[in-house]
C-alpha atoms as a PDB file:
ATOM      1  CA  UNK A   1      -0.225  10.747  -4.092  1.00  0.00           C
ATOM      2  CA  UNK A   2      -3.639  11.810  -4.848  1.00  0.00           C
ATOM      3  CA  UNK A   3      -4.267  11.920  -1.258  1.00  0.00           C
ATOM      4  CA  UNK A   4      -1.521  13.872   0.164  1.00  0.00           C
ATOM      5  CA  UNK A   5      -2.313  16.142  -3.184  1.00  0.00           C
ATOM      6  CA  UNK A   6      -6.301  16.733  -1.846  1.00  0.00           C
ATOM      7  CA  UNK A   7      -5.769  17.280   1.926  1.00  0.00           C
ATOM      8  CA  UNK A   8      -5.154  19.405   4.802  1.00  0.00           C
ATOM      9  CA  UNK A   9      -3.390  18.666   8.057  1.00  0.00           C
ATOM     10  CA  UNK A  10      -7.098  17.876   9.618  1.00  0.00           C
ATOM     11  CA  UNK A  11      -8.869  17.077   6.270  1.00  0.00           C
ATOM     12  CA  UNK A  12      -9.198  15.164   3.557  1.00  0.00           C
ATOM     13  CA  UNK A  13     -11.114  16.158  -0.158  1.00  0.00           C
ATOM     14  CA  UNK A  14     -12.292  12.793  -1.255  1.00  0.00           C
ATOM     15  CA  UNK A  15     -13.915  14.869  -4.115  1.00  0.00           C
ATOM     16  CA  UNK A  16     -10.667  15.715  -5.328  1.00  0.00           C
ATOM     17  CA  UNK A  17      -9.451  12.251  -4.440  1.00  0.00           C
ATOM     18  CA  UNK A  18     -12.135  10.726  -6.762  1.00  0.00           C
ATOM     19  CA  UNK A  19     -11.373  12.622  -9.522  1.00  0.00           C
ATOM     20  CA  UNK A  20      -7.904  12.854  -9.563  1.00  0.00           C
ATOM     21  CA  UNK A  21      -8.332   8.642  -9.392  1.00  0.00           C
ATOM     22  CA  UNK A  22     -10.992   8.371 -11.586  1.00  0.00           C
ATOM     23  CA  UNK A  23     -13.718   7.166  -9.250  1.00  0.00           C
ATOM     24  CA  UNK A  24     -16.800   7.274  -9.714  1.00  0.00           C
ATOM     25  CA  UNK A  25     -17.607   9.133  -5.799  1.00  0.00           C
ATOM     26  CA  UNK A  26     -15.845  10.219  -2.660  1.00  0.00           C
ATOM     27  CA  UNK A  27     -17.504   7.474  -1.098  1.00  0.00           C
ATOM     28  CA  UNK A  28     -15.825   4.905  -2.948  1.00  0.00           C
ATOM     29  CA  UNK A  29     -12.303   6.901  -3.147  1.00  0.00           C
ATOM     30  CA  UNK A  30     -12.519   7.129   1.017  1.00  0.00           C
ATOM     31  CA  UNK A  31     -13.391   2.778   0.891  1.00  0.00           C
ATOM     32  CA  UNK A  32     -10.353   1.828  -1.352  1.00  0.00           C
ATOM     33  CA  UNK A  33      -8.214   3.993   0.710  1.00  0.00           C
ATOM     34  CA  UNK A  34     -10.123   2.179   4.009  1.00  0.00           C
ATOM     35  CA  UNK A  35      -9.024  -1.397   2.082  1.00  0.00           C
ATOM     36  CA  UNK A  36      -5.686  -0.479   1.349  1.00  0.00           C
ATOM     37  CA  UNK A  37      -4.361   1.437   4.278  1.00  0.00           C
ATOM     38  CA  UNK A  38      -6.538  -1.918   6.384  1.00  0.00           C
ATOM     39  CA  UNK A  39      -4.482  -4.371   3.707  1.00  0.00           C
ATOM     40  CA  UNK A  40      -1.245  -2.897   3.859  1.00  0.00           C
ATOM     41  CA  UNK A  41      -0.767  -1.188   7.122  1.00  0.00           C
ATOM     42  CA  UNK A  42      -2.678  -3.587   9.846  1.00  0.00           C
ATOM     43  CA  UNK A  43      -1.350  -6.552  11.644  1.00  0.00           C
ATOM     44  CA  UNK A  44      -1.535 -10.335  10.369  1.00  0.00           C
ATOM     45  CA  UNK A  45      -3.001 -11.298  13.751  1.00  0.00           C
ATOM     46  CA  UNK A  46      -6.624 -10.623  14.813  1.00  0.00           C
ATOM     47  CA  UNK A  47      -6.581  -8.607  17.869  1.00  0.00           C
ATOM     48  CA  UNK A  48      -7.147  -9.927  21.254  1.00  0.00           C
ATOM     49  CA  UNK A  49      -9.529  -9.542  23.408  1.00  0.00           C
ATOM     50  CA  UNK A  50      -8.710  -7.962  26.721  1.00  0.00           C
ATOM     51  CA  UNK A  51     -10.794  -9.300  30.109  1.00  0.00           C
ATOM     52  CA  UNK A  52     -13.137  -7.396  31.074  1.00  0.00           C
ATOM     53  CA  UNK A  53     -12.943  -6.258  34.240  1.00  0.00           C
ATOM     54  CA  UNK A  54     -15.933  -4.495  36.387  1.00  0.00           C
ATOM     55  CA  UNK A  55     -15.174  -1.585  37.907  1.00  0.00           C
ATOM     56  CA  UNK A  56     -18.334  -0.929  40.001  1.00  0.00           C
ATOM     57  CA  UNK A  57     -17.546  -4.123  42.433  1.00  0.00           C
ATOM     58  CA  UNK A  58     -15.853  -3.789  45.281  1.00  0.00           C
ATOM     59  CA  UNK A  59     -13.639  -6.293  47.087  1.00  0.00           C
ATOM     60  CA  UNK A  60     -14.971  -6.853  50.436  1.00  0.00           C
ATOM     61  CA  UNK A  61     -12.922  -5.925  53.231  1.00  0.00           C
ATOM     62  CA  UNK A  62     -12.698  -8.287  56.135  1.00  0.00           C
ATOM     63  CA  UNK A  63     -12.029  -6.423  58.972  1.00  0.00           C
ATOM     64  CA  UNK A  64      -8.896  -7.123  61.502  1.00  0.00           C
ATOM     65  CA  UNK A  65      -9.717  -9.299  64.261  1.00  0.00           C
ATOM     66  CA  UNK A  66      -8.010  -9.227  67.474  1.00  0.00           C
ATOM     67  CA  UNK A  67      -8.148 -12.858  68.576  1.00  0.00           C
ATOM     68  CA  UNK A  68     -10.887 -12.503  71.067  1.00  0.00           C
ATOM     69  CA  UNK A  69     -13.864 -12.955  68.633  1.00  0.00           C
ATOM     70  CA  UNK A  70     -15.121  -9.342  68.561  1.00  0.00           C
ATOM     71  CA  UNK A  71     -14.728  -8.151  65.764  1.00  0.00           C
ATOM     72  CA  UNK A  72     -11.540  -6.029  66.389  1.00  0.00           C
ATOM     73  CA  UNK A  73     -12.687  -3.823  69.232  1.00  0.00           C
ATOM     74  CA  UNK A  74     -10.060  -2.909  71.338  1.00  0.00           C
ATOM     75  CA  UNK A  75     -12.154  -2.655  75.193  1.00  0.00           C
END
């Protein structure tokens, strides 16, 4: 409640948090929120990594031959 009590739509007072808490700092008010929202609000699984995937290679493209071994030229 102490939260919702000491913020904005964009911010929030972790000064106000703090003391409304009775915390010693803002710092420590913002890391037990970070702990609890982390504890209570993330998933059980680790997340997965996604491949990796290179975007500055380029697949080669073989060019479309037309039987008579030149490459694709049509004279």
């Amino acid at each position: 409640m102490a939260i919702i009590k000491n913020s904005t739509v964009t911010n929030i007072d972790w000064d106000g948090v703090a003391r409304d808490l009775g915390v010693s700092t803002a710092n420590a008010a913002n890391c037990q929120w970070r702990r609890f929202k982390k504890a209570k609000f993330s998933d059980a699984s680790p997340p997965t990594k996604s491949a990796k995937t290179n975007g500055s290679k380029k697949r080669a493209v073989e060019e479309m031959s037309d039987g008579d071994g030149d490459g694709g030229s049509e004279e």
